[in-house]
C-alpha atoms as a PDB file:
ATOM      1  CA  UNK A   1      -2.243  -4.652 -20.207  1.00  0.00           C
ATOM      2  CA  UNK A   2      -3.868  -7.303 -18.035  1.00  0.00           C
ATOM      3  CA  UNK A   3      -6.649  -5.908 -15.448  1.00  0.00           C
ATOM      4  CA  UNK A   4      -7.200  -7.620 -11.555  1.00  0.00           C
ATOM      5  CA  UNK A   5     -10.746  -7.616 -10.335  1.00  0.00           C
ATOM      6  CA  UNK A   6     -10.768  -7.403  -5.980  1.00  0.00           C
ATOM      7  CA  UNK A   7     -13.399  -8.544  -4.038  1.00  0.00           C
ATOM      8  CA  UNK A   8     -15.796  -5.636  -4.623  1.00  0.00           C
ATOM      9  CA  UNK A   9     -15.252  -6.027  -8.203  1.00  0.00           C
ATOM     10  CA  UNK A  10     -13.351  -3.432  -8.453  1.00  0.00           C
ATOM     11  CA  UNK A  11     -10.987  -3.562 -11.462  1.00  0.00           C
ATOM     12  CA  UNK A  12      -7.489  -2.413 -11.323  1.00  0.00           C
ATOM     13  CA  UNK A  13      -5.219  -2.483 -14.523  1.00  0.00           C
ATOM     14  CA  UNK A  14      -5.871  -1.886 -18.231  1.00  0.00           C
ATOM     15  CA  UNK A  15      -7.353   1.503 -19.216  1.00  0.00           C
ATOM     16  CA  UNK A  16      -9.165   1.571 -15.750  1.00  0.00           C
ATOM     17  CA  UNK A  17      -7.880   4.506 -13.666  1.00  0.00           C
ATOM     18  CA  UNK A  18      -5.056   4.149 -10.862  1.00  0.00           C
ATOM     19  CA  UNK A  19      -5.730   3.042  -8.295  1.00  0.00           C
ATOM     20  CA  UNK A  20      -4.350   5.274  -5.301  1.00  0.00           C
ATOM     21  CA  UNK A  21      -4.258   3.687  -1.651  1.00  0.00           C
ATOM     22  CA  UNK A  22      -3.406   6.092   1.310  1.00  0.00           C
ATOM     23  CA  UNK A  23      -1.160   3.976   3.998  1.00  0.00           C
ATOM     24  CA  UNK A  24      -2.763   4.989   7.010  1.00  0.00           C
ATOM     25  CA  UNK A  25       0.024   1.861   8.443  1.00  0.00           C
ATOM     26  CA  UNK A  26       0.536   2.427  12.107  1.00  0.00           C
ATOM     27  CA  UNK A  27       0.253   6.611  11.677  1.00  0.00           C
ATOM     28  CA  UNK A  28      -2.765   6.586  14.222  1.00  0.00           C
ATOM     29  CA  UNK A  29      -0.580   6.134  17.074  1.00  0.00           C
ATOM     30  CA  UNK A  30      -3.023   3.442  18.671  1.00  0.00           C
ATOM     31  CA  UNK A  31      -5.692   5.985  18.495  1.00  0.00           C
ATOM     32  CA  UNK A  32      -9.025   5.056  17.030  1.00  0.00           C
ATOM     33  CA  UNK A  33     -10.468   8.619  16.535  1.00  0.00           C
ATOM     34  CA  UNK A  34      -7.141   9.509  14.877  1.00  0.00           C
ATOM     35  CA  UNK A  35      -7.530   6.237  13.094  1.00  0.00           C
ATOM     36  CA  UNK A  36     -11.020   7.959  11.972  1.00  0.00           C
ATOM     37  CA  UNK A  37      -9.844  11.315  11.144  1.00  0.00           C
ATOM     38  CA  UNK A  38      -7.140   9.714   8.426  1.00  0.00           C
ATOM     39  CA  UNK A  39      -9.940   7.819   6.929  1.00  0.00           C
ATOM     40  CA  UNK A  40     -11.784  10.822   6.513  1.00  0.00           C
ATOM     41  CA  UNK A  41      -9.154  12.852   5.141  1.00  0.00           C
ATOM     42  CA  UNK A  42      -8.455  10.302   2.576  1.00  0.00           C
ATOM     43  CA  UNK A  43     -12.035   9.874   1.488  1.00  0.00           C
ATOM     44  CA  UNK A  44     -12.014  13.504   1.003  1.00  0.00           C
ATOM     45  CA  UNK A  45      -8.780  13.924  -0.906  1.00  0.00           C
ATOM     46  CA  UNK A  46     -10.043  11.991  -3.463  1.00  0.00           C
ATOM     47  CA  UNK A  47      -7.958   8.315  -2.547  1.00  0.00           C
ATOM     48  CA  UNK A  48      -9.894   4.814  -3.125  1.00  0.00           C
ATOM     49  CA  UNK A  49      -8.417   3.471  -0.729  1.00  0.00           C
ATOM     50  CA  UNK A  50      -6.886   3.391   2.909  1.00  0.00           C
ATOM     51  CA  UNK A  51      -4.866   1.386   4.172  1.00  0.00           C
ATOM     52  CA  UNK A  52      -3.479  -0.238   7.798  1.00  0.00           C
ATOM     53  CA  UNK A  53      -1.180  -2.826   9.022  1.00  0.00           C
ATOM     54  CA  UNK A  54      -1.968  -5.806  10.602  1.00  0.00           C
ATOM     55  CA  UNK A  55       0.249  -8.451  13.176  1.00  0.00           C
ATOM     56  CA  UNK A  56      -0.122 -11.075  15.076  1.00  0.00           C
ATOM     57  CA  UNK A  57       2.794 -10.348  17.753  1.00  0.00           C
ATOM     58  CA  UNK A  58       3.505 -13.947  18.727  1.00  0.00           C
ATOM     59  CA  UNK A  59       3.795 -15.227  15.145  1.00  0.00           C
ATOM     60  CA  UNK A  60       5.694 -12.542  13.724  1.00  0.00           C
ATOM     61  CA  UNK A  61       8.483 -11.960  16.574  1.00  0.00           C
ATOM     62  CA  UNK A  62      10.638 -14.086  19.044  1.00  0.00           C
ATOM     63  CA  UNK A  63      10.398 -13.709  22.769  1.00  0.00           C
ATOM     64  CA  UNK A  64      13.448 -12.181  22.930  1.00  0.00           C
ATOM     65  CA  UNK A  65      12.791  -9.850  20.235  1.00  0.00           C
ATOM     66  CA  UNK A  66       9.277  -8.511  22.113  1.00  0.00           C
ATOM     67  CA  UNK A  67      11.247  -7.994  25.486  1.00  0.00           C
ATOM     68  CA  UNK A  68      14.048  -5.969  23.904  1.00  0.00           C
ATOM     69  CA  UNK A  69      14.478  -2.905  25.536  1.00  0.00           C
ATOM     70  CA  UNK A  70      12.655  -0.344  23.306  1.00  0.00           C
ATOM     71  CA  UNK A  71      13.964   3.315  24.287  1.00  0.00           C
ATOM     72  CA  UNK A  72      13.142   6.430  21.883  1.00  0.00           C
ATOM     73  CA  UNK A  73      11.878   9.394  20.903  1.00  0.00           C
ATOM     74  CA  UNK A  74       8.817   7.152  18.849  1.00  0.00           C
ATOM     75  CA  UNK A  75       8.506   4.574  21.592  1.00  0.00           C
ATOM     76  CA  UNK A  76       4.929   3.698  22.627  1.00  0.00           C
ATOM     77  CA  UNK A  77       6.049   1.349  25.655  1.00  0.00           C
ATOM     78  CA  UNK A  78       9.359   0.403  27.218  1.00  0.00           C
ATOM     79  CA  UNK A  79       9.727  -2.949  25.829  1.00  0.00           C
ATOM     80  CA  UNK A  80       9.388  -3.449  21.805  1.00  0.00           C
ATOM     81  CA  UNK A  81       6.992  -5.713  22.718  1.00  0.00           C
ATOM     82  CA  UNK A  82       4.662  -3.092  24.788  1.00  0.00           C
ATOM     83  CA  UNK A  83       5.395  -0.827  21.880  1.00  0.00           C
ATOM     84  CA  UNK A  84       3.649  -2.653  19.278  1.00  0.00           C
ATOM     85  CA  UNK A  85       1.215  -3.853  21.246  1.00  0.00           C
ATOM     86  CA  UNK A  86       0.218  -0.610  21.455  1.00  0.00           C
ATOM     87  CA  UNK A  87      -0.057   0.873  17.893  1.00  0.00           C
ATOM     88  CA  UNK A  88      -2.522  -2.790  17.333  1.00  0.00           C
ATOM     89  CA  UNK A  89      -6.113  -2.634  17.178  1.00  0.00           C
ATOM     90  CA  UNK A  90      -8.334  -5.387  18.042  1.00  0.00           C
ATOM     91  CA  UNK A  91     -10.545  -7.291  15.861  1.00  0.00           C
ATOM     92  CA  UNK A  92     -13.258  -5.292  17.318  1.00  0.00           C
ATOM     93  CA  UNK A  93     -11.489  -2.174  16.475  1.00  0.00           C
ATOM     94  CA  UNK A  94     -10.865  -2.945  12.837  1.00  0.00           C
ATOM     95  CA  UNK A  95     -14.451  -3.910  12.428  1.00  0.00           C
ATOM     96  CA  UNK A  96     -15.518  -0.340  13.740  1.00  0.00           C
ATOM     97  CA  UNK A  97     -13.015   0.858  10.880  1.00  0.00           C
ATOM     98  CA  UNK A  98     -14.366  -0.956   8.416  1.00  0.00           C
ATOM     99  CA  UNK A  99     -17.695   0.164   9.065  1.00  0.00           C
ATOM    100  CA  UNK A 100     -16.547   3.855   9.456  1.00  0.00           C
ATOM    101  CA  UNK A 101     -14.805   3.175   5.706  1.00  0.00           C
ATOM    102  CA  UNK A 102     -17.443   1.714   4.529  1.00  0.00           C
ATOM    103  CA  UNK A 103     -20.192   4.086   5.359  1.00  0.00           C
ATOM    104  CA  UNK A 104     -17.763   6.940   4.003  1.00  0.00           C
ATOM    105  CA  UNK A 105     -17.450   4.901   0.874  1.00  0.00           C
ATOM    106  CA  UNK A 106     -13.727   4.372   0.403  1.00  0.00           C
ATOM    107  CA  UNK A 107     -12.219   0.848   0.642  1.00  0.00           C
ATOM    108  CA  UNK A 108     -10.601  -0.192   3.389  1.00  0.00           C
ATOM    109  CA  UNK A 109      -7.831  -3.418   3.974  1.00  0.00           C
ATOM    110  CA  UNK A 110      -4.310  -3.781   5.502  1.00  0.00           C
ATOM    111  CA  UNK A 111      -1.195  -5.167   4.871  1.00  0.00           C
ATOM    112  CA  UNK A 112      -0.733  -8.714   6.885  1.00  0.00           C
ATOM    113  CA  UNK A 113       2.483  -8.873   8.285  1.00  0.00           C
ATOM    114  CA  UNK A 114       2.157 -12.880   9.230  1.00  0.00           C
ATOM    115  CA  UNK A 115      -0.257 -15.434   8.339  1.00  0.00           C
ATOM    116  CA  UNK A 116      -2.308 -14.918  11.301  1.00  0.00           C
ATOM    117  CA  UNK A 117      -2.980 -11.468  10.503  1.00  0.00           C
ATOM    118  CA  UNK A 118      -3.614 -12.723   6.783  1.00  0.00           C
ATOM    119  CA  UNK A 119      -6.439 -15.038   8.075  1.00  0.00           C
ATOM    120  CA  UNK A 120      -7.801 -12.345  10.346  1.00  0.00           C
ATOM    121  CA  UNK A 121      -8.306 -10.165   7.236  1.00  0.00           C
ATOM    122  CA  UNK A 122      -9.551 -12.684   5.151  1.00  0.00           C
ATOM    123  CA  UNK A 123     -12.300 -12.951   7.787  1.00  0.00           C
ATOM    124  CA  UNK A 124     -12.690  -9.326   8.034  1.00  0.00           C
ATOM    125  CA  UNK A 125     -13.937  -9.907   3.889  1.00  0.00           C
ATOM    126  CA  UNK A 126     -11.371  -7.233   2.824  1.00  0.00           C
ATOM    127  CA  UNK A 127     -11.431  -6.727  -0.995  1.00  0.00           C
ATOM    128  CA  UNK A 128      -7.538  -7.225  -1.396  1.00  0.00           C
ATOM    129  CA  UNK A 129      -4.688  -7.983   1.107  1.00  0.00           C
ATOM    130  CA  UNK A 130      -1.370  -6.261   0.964  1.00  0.00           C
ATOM    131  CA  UNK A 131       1.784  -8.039   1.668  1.00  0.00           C
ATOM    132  CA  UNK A 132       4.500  -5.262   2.281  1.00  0.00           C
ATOM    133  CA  UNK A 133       8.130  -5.690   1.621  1.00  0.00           C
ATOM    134  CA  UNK A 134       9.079  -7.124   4.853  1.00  0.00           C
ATOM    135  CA  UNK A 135       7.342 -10.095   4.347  1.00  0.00           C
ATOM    136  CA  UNK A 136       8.009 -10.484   0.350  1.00  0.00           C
ATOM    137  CA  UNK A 137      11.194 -12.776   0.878  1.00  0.00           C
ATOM    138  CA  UNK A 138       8.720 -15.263   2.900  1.00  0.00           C
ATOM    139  CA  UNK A 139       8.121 -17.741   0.079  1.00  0.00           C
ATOM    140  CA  UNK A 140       5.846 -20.138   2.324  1.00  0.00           C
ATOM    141  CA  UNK A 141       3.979 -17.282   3.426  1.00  0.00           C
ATOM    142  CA  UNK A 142       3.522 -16.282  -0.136  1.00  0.00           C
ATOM    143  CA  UNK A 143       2.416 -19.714  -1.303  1.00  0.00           C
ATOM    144  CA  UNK A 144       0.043 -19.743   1.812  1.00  0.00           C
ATOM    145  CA  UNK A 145      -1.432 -16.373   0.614  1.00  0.00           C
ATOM    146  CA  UNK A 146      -1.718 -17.217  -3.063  1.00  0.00           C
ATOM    147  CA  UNK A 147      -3.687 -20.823  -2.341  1.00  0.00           C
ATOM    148  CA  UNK A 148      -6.381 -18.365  -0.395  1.00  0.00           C
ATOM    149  CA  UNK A 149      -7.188 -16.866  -3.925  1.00  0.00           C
ATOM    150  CA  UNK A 150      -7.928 -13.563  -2.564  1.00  0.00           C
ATOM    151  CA  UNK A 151      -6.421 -10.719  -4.464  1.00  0.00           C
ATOM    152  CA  UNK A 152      -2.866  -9.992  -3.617  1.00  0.00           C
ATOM    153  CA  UNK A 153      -0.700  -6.619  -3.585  1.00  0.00           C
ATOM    154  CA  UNK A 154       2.711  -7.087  -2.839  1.00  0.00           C
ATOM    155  CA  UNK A 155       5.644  -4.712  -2.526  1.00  0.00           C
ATOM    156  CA  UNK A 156       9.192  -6.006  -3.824  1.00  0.00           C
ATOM    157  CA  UNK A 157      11.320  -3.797  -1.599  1.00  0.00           C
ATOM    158  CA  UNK A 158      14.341  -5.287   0.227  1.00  0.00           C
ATOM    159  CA  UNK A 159      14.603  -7.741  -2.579  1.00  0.00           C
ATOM    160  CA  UNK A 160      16.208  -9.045  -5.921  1.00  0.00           C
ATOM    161  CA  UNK A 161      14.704  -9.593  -9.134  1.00  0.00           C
ATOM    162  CA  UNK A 162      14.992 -13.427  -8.941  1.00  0.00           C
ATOM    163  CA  UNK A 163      12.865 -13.630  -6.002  1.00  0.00           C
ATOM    164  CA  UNK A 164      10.474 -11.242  -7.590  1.00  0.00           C
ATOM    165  CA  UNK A 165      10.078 -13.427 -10.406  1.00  0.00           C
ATOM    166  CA  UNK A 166       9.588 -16.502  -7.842  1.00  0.00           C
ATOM    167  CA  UNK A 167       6.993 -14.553  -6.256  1.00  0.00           C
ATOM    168  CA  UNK A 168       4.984 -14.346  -9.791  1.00  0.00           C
ATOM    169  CA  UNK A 169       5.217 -17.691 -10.809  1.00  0.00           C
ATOM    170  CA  UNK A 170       4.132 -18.792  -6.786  1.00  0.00           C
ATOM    171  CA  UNK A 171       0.977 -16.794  -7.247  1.00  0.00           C
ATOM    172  CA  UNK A 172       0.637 -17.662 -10.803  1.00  0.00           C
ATOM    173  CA  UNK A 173      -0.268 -21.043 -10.028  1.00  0.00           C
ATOM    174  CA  UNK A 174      -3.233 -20.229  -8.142  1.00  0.00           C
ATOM    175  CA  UNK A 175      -4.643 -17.169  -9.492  1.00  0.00           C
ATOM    176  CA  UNK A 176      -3.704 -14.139 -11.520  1.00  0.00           C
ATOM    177  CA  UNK A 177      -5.604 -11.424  -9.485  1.00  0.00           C
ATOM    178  CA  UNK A 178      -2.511  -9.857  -8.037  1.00  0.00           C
ATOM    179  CA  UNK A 179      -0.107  -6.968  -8.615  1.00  0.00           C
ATOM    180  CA  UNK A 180       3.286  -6.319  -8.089  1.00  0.00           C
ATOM    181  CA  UNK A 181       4.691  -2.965  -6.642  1.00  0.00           C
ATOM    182  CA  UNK A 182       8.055  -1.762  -7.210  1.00  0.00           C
ATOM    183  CA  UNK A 183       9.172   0.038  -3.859  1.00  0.00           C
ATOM    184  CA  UNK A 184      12.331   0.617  -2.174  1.00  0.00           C
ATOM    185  CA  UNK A 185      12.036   0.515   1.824  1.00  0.00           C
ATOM    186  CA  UNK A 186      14.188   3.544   2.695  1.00  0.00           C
ATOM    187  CA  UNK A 187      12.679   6.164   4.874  1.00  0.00           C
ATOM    188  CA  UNK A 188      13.082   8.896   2.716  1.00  0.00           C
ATOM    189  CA  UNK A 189      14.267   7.379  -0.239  1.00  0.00           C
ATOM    190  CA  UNK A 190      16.471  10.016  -1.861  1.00  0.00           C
ATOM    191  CA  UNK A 191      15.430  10.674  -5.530  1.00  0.00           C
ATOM    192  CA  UNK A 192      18.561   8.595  -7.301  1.00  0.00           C
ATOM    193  CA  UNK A 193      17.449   6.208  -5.606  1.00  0.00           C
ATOM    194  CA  UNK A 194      14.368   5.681  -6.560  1.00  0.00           C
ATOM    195  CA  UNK A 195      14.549   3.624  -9.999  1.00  0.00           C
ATOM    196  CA  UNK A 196      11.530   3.996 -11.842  1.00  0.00           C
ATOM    197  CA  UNK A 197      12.677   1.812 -15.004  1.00  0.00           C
ATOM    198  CA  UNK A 198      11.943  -1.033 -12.778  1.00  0.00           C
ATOM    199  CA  UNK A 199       8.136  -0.569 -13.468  1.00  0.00           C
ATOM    200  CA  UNK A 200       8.783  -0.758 -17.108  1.00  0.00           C
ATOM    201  CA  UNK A 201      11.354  -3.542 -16.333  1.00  0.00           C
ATOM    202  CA  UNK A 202       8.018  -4.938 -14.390  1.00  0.00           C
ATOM    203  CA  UNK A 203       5.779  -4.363 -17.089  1.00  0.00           C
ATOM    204  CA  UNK A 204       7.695  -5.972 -19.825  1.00  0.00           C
ATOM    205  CA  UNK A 205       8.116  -9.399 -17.751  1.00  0.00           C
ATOM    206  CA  UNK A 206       5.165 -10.177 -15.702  1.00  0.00           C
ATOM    207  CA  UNK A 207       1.310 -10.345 -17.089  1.00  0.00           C
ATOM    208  CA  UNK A 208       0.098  -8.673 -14.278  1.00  0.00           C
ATOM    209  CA  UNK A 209      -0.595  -4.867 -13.406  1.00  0.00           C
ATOM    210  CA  UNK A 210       2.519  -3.267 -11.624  1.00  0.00           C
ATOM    211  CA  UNK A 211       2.551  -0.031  -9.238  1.00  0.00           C
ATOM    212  CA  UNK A 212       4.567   2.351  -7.115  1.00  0.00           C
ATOM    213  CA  UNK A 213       4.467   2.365  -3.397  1.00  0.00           C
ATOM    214  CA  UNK A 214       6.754   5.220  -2.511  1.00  0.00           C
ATOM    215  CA  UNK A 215       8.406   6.752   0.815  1.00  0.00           C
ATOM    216  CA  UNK A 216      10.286   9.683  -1.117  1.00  0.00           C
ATOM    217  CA  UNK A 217       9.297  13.494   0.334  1.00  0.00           C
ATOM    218  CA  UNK A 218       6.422  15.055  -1.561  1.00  0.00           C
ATOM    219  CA  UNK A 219       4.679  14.006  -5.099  1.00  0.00           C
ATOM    220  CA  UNK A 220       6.773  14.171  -8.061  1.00  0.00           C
ATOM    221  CA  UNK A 221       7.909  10.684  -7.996  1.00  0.00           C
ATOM    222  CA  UNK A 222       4.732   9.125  -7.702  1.00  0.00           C
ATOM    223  CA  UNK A 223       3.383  11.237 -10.749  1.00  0.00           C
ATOM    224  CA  UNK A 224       6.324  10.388 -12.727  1.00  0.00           C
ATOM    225  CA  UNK A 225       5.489   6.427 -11.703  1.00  0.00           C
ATOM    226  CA  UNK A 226       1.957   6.697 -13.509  1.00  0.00           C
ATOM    227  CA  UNK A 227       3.226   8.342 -16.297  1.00  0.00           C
ATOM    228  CA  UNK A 228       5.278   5.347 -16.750  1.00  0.00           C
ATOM    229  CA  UNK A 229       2.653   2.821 -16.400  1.00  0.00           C
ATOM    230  CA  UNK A 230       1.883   2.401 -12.465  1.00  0.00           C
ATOM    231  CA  UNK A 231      -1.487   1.302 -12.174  1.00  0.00           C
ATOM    232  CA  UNK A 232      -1.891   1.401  -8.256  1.00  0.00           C
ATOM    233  CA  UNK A 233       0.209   3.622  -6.022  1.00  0.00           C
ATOM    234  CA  UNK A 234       0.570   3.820  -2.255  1.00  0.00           C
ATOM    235  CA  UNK A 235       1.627   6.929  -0.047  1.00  0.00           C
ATOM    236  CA  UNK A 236       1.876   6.952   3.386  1.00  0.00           C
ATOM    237  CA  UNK A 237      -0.330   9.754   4.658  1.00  0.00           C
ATOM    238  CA  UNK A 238      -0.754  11.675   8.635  1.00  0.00           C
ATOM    239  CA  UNK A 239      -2.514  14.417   9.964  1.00  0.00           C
ATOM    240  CA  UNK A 240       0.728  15.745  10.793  1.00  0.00           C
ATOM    241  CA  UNK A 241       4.435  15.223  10.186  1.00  0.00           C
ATOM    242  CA  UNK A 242       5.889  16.500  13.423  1.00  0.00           C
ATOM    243  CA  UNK A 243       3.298  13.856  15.101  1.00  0.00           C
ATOM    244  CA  UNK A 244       4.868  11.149  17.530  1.00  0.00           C
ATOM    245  CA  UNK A 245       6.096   7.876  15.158  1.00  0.00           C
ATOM    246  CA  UNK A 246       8.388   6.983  12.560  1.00  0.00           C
ATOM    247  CA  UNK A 247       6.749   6.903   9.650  1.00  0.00           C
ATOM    248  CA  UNK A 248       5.621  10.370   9.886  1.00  0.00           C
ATOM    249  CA  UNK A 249       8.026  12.485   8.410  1.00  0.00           C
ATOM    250  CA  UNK A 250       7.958  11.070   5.032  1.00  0.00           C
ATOM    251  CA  UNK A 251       4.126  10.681   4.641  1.00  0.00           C
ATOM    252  CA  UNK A 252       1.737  13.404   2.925  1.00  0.00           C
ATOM    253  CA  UNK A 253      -0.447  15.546   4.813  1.00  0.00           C
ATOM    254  CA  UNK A 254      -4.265  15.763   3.978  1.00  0.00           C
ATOM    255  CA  UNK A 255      -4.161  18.655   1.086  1.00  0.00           C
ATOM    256  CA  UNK A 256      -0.605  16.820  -0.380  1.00  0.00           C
ATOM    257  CA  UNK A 257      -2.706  13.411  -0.784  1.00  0.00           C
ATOM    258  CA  UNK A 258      -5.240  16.443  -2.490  1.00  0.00           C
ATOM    259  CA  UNK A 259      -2.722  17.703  -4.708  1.00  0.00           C
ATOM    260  CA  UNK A 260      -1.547  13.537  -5.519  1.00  0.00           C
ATOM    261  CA  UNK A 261      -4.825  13.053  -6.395  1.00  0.00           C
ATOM    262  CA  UNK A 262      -5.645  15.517  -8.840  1.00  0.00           C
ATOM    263  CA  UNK A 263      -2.147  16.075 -10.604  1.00  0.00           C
ATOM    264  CA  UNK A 264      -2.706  11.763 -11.252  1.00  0.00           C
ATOM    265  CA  UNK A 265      -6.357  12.033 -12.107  1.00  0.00           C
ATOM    266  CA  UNK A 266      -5.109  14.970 -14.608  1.00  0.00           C
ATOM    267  CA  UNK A 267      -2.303  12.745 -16.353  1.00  0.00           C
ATOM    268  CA  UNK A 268      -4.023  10.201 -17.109  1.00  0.00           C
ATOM    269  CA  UNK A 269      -6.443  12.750 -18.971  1.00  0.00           C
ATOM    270  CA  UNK A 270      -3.070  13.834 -20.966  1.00  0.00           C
ATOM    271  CA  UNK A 271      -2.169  10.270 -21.446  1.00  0.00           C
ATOM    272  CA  UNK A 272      -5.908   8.966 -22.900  1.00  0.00           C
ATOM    273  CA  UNK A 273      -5.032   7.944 -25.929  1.00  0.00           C
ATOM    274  CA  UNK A 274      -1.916   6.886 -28.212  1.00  0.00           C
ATOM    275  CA  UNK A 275      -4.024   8.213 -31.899  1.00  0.00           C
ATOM    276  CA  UNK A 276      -2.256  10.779 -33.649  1.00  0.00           C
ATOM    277  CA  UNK A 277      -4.388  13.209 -33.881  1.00  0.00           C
ATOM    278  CA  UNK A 278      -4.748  16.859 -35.570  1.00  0.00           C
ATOM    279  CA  UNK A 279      -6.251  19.826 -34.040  1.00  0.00           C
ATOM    280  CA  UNK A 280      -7.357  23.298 -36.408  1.00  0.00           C
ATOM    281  CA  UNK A 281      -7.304  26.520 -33.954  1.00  0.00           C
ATOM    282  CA  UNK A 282      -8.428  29.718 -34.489  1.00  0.00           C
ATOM    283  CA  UNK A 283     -11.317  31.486 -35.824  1.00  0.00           C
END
């Protein structure tokens, strides 16, 4: 199985362990110290990474879109515009996150929703960008990414197998340090629907490590996605589901990420080696 070394040289892939990123995404409701506490938790449930998202307002949405009336329960402003203005950070902001991450020793990066956003992060000196589902149909924003050479994660949701396979060969030009996550972007995604063959369907095609980024309830998918070969996986994690946003309700709180964590560190114990082996018990 082929292995991906990020910036830090960190190596994902092969027999090295999964790699297990907690989404943070937009969950800290514009709030830095919330921001912090998810960090924390993560570090402490055992994750290697967190994760954010990242936009550049102007270059990701129209005019019209930003001054769409935005009226809801989860609404941060009264314009869609105001609304994701608030829930971004500054570049100032990240950089105190990044520091915060990095003196807590977990990795820290962020999906980039736009190439803006991409080159912001790739002067932030993240070890890996993420580019989510929404953006994974954007074949000149893929080709852009894959001539930077930094590492690459990128989700397949909302998309068919041909343009997965474009995305592979686009990156495969430049570089192989990348990886390829099956996901489907439904908020829960209802267990039938989740189609786990489509990692092995991933890992008999492309020479590069695949992974899971799931937005089912609760833990059993994701542990049945290493089992089948998932070498990174990504939950979406808050401090609390009834909290104010819409990605809440199907992320894991604090001691679920825990429980993630060990029940994956645990398989892939159970799945150490293939060796037929023979074991004498008793006295």
């Amino acid at each position: 199985m082929s292995t991906i070394i990020l910036r830090n040289n960190v190596k994902i892939g092969g027999n090295n362990s999964c790699f297990i990123i907690a989404e943070i995404g937009q969950n800290h409701q514009g709030d830095i110290e919330i921001a912090k506490k998810l960090i924390k938790a993560a570090k402490e449930a055992g994750a290697d990474c967190v994760k954010f998202q990242k936009s550049s307002l102007k270059d990701k949405f129209t005019k019209q879109r930003l001054e769409q009336p935005y009226n809801n329960i989860n609404s941060w402003g009264s314009t869609y515009g105001e609304h994701k203005r608030y829930l971004e950070f500054s570049e100032d902001e990240y950089r105190v996150l990044l520091k915060y991450a990095q003196d807590l020793d977990i990795m820290f990066t962020a999906s980039a929703m736009d190439m803006e956003s991409f080159d912001f992060l790739l002067n932030l000196k993240v070890p890996f960008i993420k580019i989510g589902s929404g953006d994974s149909n954007n074949l000149l924003y893929i080709k852009y990414a894959a001539t930077k050479k930094i590492p690459l994660i990128v989700s397949t949701g909302m998309i068919d197998k041909a343009t997965v396979t474009s995305i592979y060969d686009i990156i495969s030009t430049q570089h192989k340090h990348f990886c390829l996550l099956h996901c489907v972007s439904a908020y829960p995604t209802p267990y039938e629907d989740c189609n786990l063959r489509v990692l092995q369907d991933y890992r008999n095609c492309y020479d590069v490590p695949v992974g899971y980024s799931g937005h089912e309830l609760g833990i059993k998918v994701v542990i049945a996605a290493v089992a089948l070969g998932a070498k990174v996986i990504e939950k979406h994690i808050t401090l609390d589901r009834s909290m104010k946003g819409t990605d809440h309700q199907c992320s894991l709180v604090p001691s679920e990420l825990q429980q993630l964590v060990l029940a994956v560190r645990s398989l892939e114990v159970m799945l150490r080696t293939s060796a037929k082996m023979i074991h004498f018990f008793g006295n």
